[in-house]
Protein backbone atom coordinates (compact mmCIF):
# COMPACT_ATOMS: atom_id res chain seq x y z
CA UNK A 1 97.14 102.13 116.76
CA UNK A 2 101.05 101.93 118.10
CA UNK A 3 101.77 102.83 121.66
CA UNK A 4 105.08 103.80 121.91
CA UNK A 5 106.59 104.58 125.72
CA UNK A 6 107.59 107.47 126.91
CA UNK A 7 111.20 106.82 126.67
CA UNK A 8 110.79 106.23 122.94
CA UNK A 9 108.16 109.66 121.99
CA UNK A 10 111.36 111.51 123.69
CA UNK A 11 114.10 109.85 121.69
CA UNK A 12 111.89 110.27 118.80
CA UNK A 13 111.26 114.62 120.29
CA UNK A 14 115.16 115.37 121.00
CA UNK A 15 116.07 113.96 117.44
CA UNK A 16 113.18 115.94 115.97
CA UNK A 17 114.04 119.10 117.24
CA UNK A 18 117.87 118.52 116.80
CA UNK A 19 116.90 118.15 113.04
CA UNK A 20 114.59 121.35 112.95
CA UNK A 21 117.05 123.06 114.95
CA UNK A 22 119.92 122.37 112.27
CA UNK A 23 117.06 123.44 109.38
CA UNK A 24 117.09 120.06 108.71
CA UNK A 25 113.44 119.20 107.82
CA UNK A 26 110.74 120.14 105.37
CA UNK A 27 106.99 120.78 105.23
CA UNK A 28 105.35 118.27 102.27
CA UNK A 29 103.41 121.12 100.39
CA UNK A 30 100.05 119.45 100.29
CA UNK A 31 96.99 121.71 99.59
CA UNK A 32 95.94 120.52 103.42
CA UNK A 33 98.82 121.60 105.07
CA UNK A 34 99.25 125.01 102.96
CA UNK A 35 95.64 126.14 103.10
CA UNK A 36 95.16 125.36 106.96
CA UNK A 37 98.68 127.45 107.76
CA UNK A 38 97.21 130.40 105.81
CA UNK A 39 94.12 130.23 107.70
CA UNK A 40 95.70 130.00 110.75
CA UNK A 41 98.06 132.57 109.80
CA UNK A 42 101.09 130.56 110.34
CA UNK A 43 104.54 131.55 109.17
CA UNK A 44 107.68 129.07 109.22
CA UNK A 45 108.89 130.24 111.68
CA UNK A 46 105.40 129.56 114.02
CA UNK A 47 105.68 125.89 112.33
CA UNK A 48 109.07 125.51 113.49
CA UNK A 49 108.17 126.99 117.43
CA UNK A 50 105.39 124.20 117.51
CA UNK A 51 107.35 121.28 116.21
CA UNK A 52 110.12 122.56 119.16
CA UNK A 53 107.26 123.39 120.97
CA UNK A 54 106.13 119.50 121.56
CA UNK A 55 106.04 117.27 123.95
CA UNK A 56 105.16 113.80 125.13
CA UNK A 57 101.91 114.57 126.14
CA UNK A 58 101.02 115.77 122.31
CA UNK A 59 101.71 112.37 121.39
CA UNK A 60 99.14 110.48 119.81
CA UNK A 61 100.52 107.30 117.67
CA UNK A 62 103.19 105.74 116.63
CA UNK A 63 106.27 104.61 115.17
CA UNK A 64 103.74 103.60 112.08
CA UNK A 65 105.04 101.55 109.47
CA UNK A 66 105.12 103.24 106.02
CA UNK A 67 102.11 102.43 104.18
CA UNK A 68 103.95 102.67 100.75
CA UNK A 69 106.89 99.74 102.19
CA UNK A 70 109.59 103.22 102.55
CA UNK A 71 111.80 102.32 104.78
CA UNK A 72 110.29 104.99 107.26
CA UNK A 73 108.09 105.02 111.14
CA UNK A 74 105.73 107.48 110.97
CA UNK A 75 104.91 109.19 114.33
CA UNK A 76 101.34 111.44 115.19
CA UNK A 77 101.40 114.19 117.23
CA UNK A 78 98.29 116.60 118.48
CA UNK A 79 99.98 120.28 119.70
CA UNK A 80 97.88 123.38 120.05
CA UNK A 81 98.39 126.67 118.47
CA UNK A 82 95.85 129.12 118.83
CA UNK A 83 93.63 127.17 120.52
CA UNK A 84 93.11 124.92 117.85
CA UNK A 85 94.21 121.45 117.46
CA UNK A 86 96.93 120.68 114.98
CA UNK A 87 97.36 116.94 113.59
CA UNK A 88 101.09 116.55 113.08
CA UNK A 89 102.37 113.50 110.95
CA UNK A 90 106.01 112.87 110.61
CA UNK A 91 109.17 110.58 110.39
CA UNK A 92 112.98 111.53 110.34
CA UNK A 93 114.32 109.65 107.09
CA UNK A 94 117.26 107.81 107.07
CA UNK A 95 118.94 111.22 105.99
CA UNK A 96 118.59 112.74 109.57
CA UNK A 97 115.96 115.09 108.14
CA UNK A 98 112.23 115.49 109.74
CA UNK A 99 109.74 114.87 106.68
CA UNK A 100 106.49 116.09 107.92
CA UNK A 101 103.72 115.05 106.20
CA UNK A 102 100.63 116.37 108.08
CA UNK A 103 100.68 119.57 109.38
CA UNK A 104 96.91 121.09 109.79
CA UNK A 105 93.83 121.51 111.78
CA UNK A 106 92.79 118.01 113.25
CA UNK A 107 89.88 117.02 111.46
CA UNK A 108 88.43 114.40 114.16
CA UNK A 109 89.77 114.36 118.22
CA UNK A 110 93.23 113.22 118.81
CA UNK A 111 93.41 110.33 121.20
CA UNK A 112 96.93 111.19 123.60
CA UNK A 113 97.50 107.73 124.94
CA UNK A 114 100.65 109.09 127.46
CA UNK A 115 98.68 112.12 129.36
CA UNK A 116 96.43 111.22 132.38
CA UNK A 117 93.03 111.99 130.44
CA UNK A 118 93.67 110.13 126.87
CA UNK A 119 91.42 112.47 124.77
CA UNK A 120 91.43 116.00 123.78
């Protein structure tokens, strides 16, 4: 597990949500991601409110080096919607666009390293 500081989660936030702002990002369409929106009823434009939505308390690891040697830091992130736990995995490519990877229902607790009580 990386532990970035706070400084860095909120570079890594404002060029996130400059990116999704500008429409520049995209959801990897993994049958993970897809089937847990549709059960959660989530349209693209409730993806987009939760990735602007974050903060650096719903950190919970990273910069991550990619594990196929792409020249990419992958950073996890734990926000709520609808009560439930979401596990949010993404990088911004050398491109300026957010590539998120994960974007479902948590499947074990998320550890938040940067809030007071560390697990959720």
């Amino acid at each position: 597990m990386a532990i970035a500081q706070p400084e860095q989660v909120r570079h890594f936030l404002v060029s996130m949500k400059l990116a999704v702002a500008s429409d520049r990002w995209q959801l990897v369409r993994r049958d993970k991601n897809l089937e847990d929106l549709e059960r959660l009823g989530m349209t693209h434009s409730d993806v987009v409110c939760v990735l602007q939505g974050m903060t650096v308390d719903d950190y919970c690891d990273g910069p991550l080096p990619d594990d196929k040697g792409r020249p990419k830091e992958w950073w996890v992130f734990g926000p709520v919607y609808a009560g439930e736990t979401l596990y949010v995995k993404m990088c911004l490519n050398r491109f300026g666009t957010v590539e998120c990877l994960s974007f479902h229902l948590a499947q074990t607790p998320m550890t938040y390293p940067l809030r007071g009580g560390g697990l959720s």
